[in-house]
C-alpha atoms as a PDB file:
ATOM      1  CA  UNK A   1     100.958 139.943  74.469  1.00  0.00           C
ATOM      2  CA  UNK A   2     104.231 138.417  76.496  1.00  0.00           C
ATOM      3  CA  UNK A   3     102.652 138.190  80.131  1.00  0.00           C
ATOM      4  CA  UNK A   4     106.667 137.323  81.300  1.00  0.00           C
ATOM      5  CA  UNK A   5     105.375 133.082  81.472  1.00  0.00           C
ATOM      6  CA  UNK A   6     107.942 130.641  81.409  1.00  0.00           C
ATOM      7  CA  UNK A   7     108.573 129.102  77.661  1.00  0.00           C
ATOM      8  CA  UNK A   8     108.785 125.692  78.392  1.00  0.00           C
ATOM      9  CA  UNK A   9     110.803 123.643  75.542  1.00  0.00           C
ATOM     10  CA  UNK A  10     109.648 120.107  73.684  1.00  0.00           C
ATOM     11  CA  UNK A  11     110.795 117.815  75.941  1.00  0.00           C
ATOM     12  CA  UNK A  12     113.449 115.396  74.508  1.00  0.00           C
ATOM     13  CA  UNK A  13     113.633 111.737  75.553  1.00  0.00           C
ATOM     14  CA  UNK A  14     117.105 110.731  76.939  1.00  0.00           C
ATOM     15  CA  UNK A  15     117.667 107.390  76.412  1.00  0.00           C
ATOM     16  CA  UNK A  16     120.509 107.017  78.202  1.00  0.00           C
ATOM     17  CA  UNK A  17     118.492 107.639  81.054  1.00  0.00           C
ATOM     18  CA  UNK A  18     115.574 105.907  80.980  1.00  0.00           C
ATOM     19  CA  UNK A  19     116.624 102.881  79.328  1.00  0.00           C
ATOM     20  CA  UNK A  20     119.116 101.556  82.091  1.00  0.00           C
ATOM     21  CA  UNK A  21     116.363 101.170  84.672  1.00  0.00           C
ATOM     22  CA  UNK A  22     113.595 100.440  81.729  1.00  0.00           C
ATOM     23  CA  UNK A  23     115.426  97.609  80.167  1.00  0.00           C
ATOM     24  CA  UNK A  24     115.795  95.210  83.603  1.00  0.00           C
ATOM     25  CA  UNK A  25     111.949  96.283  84.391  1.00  0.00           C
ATOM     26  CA  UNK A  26     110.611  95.061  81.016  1.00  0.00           C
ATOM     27  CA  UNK A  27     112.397  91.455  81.040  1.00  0.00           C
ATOM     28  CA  UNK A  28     111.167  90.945  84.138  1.00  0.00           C
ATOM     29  CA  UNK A  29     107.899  91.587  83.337  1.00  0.00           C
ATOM     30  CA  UNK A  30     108.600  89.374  80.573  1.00  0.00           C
ATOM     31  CA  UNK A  31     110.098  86.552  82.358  1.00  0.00           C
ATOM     32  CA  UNK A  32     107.166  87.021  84.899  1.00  0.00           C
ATOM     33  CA  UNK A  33     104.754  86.404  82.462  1.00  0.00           C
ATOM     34  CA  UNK A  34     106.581  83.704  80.948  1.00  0.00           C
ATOM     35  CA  UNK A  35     107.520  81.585  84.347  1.00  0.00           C
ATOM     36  CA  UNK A  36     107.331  83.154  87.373  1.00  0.00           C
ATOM     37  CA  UNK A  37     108.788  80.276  89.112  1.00  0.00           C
ATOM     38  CA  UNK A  38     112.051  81.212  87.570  1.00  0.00           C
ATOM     39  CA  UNK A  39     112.018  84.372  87.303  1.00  0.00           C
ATOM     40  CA  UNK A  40     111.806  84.001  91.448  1.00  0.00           C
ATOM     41  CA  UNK A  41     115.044  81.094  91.077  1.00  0.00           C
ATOM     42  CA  UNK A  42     117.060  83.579  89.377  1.00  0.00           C
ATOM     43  CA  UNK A  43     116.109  86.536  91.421  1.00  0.00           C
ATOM     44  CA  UNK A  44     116.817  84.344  94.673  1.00  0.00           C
ATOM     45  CA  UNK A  45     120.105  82.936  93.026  1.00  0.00           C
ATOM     46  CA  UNK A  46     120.930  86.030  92.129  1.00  0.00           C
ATOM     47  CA  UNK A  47     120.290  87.902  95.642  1.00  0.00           C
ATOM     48  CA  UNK A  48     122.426  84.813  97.254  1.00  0.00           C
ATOM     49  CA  UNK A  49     125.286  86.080  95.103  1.00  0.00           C
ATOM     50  CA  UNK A  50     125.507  89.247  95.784  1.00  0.00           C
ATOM     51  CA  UNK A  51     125.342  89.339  99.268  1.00  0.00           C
ATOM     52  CA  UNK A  52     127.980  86.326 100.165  1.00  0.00           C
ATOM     53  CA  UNK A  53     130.287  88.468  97.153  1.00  0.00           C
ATOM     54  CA  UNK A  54     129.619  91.711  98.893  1.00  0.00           C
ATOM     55  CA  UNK A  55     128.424  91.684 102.181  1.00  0.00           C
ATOM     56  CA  UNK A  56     131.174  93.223 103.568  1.00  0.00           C
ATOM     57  CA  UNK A  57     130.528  96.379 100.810  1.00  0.00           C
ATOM     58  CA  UNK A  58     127.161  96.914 102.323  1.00  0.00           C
ATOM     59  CA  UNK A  59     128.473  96.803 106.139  1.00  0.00           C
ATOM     60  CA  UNK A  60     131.358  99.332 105.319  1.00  0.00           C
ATOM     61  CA  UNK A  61     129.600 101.737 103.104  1.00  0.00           C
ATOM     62  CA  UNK A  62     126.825 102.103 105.822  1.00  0.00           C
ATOM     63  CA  UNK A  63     129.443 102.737 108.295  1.00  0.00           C
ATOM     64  CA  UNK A  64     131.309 105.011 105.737  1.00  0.00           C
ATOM     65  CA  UNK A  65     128.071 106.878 104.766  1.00  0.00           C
ATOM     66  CA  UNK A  66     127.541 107.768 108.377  1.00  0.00           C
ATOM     67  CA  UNK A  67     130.735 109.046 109.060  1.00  0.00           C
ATOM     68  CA  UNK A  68     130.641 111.337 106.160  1.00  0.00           C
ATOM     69  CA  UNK A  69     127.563 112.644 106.626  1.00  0.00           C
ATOM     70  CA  UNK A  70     128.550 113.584 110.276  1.00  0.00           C
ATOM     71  CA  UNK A  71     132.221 115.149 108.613  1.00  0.00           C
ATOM     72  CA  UNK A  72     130.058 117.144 105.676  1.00  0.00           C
ATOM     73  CA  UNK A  73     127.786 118.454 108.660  1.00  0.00           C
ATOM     74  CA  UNK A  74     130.539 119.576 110.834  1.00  0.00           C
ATOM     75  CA  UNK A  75     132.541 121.061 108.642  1.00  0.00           C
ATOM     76  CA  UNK A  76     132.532 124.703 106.494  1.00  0.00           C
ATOM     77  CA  UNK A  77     130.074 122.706 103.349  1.00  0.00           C
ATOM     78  CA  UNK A  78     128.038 121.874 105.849  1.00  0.00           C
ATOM     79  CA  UNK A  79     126.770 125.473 105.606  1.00  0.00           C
ATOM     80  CA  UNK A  80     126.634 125.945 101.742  1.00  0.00           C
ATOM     81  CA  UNK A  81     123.378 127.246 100.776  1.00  0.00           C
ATOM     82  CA  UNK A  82     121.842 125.019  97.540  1.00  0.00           C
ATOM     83  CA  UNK A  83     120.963 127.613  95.186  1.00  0.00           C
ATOM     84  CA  UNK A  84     124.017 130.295  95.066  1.00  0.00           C
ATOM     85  CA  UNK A  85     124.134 133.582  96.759  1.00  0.00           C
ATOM     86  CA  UNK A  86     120.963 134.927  98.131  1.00  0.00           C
ATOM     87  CA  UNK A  87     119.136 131.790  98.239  1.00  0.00           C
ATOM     88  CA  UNK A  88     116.926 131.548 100.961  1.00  0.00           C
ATOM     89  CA  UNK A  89     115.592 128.592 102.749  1.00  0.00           C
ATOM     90  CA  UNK A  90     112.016 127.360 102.198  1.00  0.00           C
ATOM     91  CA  UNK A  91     111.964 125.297 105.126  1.00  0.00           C
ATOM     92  CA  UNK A  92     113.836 125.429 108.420  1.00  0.00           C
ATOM     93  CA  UNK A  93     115.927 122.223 109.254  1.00  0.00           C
ATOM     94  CA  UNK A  94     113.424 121.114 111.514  1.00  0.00           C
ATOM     95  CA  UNK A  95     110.569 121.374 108.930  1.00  0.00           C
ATOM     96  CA  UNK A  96     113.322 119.201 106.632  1.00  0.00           C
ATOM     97  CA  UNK A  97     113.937 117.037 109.744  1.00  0.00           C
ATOM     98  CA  UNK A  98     110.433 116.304 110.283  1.00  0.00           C
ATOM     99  CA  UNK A  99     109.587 115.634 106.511  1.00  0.00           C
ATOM    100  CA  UNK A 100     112.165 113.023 106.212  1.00  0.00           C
ATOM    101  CA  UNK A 101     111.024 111.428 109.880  1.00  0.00           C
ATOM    102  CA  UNK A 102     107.794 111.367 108.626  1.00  0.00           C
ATOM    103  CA  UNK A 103     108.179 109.942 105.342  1.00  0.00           C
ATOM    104  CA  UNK A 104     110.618 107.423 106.397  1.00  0.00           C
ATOM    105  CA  UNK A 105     107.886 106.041 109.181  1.00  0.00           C
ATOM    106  CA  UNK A 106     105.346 106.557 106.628  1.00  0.00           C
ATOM    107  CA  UNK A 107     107.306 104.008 103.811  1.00  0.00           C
ATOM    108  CA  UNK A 108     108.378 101.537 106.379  1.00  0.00           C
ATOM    109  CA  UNK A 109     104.512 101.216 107.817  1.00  0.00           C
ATOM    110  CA  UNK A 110     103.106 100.956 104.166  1.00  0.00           C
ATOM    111  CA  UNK A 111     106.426  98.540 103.451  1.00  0.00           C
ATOM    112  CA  UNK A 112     105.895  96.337 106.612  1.00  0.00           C
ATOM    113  CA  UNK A 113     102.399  96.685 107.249  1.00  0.00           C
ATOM    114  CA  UNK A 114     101.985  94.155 104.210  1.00  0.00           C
ATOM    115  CA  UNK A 115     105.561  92.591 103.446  1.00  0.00           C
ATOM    116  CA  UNK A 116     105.352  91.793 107.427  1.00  0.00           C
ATOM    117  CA  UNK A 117     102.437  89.171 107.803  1.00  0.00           C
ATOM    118  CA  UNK A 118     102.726  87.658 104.007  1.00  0.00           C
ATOM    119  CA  UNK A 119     106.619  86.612 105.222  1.00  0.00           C
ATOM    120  CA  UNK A 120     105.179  85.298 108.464  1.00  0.00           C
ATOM    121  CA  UNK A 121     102.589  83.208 106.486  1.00  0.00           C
ATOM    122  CA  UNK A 122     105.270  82.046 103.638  1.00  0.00           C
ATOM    123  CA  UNK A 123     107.757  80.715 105.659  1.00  0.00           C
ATOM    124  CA  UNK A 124     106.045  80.669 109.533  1.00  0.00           C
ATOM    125  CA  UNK A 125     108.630  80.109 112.659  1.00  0.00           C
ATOM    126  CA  UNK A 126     108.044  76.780 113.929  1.00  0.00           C
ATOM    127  CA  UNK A 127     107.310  78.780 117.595  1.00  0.00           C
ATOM    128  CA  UNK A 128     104.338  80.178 115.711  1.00  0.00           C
ATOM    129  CA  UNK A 129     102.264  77.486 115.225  1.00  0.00           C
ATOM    130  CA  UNK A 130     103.052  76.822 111.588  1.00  0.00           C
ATOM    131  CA  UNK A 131     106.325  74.347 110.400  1.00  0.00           C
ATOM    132  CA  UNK A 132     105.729  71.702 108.116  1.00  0.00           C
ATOM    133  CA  UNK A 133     103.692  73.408 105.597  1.00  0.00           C
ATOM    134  CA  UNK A 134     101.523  75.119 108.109  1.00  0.00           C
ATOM    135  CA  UNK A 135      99.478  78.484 107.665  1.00  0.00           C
ATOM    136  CA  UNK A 136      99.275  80.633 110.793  1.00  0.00           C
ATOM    137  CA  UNK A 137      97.749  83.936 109.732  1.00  0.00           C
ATOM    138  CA  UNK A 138      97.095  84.462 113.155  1.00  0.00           C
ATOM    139  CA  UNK A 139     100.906  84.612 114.107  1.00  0.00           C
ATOM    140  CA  UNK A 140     101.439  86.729 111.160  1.00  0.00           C
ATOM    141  CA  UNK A 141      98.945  89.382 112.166  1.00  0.00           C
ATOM    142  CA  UNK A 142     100.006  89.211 116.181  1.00  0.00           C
ATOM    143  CA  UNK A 143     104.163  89.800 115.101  1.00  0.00           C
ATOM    144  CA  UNK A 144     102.864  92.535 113.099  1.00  0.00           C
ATOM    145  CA  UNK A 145     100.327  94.255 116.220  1.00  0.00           C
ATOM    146  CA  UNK A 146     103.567  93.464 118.461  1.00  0.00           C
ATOM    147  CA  UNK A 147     106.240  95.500 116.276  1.00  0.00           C
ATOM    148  CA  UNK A 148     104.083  98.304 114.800  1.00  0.00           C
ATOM    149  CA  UNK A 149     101.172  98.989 116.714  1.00  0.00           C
ATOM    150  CA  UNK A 150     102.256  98.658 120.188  1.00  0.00           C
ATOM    151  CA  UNK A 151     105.669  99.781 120.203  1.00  0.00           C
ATOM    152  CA  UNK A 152     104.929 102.796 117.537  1.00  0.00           C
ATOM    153  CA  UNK A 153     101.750 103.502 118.633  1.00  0.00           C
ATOM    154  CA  UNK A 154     101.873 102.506 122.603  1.00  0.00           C
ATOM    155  CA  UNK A 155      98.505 101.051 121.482  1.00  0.00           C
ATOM    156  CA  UNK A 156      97.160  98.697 125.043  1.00  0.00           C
ATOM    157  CA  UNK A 157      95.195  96.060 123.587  1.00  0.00           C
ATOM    158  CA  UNK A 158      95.585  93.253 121.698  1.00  0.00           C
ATOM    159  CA  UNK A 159      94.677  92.587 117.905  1.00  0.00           C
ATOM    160  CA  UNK A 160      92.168  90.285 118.255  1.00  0.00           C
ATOM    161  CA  UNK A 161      90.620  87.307 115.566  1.00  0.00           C
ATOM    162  CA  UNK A 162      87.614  89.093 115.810  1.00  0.00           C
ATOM    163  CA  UNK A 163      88.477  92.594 114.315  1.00  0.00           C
ATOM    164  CA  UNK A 164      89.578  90.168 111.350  1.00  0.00           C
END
């Protein structure tokens, strides 16, 4: 008895998608189990590189990005329905608007709320108490209640050592 159910067909590995991105993961797992110490050289060497060869890529294709995506939006694609003729919208722009707002804040608190205080810690300003070798979790934890909690929340008091 056919019930009208999708037939969904063997999936089929393509390689020559998932090796690209596989192949760079696995060495550096690899070289990360190996010697982390140089797997963090080369990385560090190799972020140096690219960004005194092609700083100037990154500025203008920011710039360029943003200036097509107001062009695309002004102009006659800007209305082209994904999904052909008769498509209709699940979500209003605003509902897309507000998912992407969201999920951006979302990323960067999950991002920063950790990568934030462990750069303060490795490599402290010498205006926060550390320099020379110094650990200052405590300047760590206050630069991250002064740029996410207080200016994203409007929160009025003070992280304090004892809610550590």
């Amino acid at each position: 008895m056919d019930l009208g159910l999708c037939r969904i067909a063997p999936a089929r590995i393509r390689y020559g998608v998932l090796l690209p991105p596989l192949l760079p993961l696995l060495l550096c797992a690899v070289l990360a189990l190996r010697d982390p110490l140089e797997l963090i050289a080369y990385a560090r060497g190799a972020s140096d590189w690219i960004l005194q060869h092609f700083d100037w890529l990154f500025s203008w294709s920011c710039s360029a990005f943003l200036v097509l995506l107001g062009v695309v939006y002004l102009s006659p694609l800007g209305r082209t329905v994904i999904g052909g003729v008769g498509a209709e919208r699940l979500l209003s722009p605003w509902r897309w608007f507000a998912i992407t707002a969201c999920t951006t804040i979302a990323t960067g608190i999950l991002f920063w709320g950790i990568a934030e205080p462990v750069y303060h810690v490795s490599a402290p300003p010498p205006a926060g108490g550390g320099g020379a070798g110094r650990v200052c979790p405590f300047h760590a934890l206050s630069a991250l209640d002064a740029h996410a909690l207080r200016h994203l929340y409007g929160r009025r008091t003070a992280l304090r050592p004892r809610l550590l």
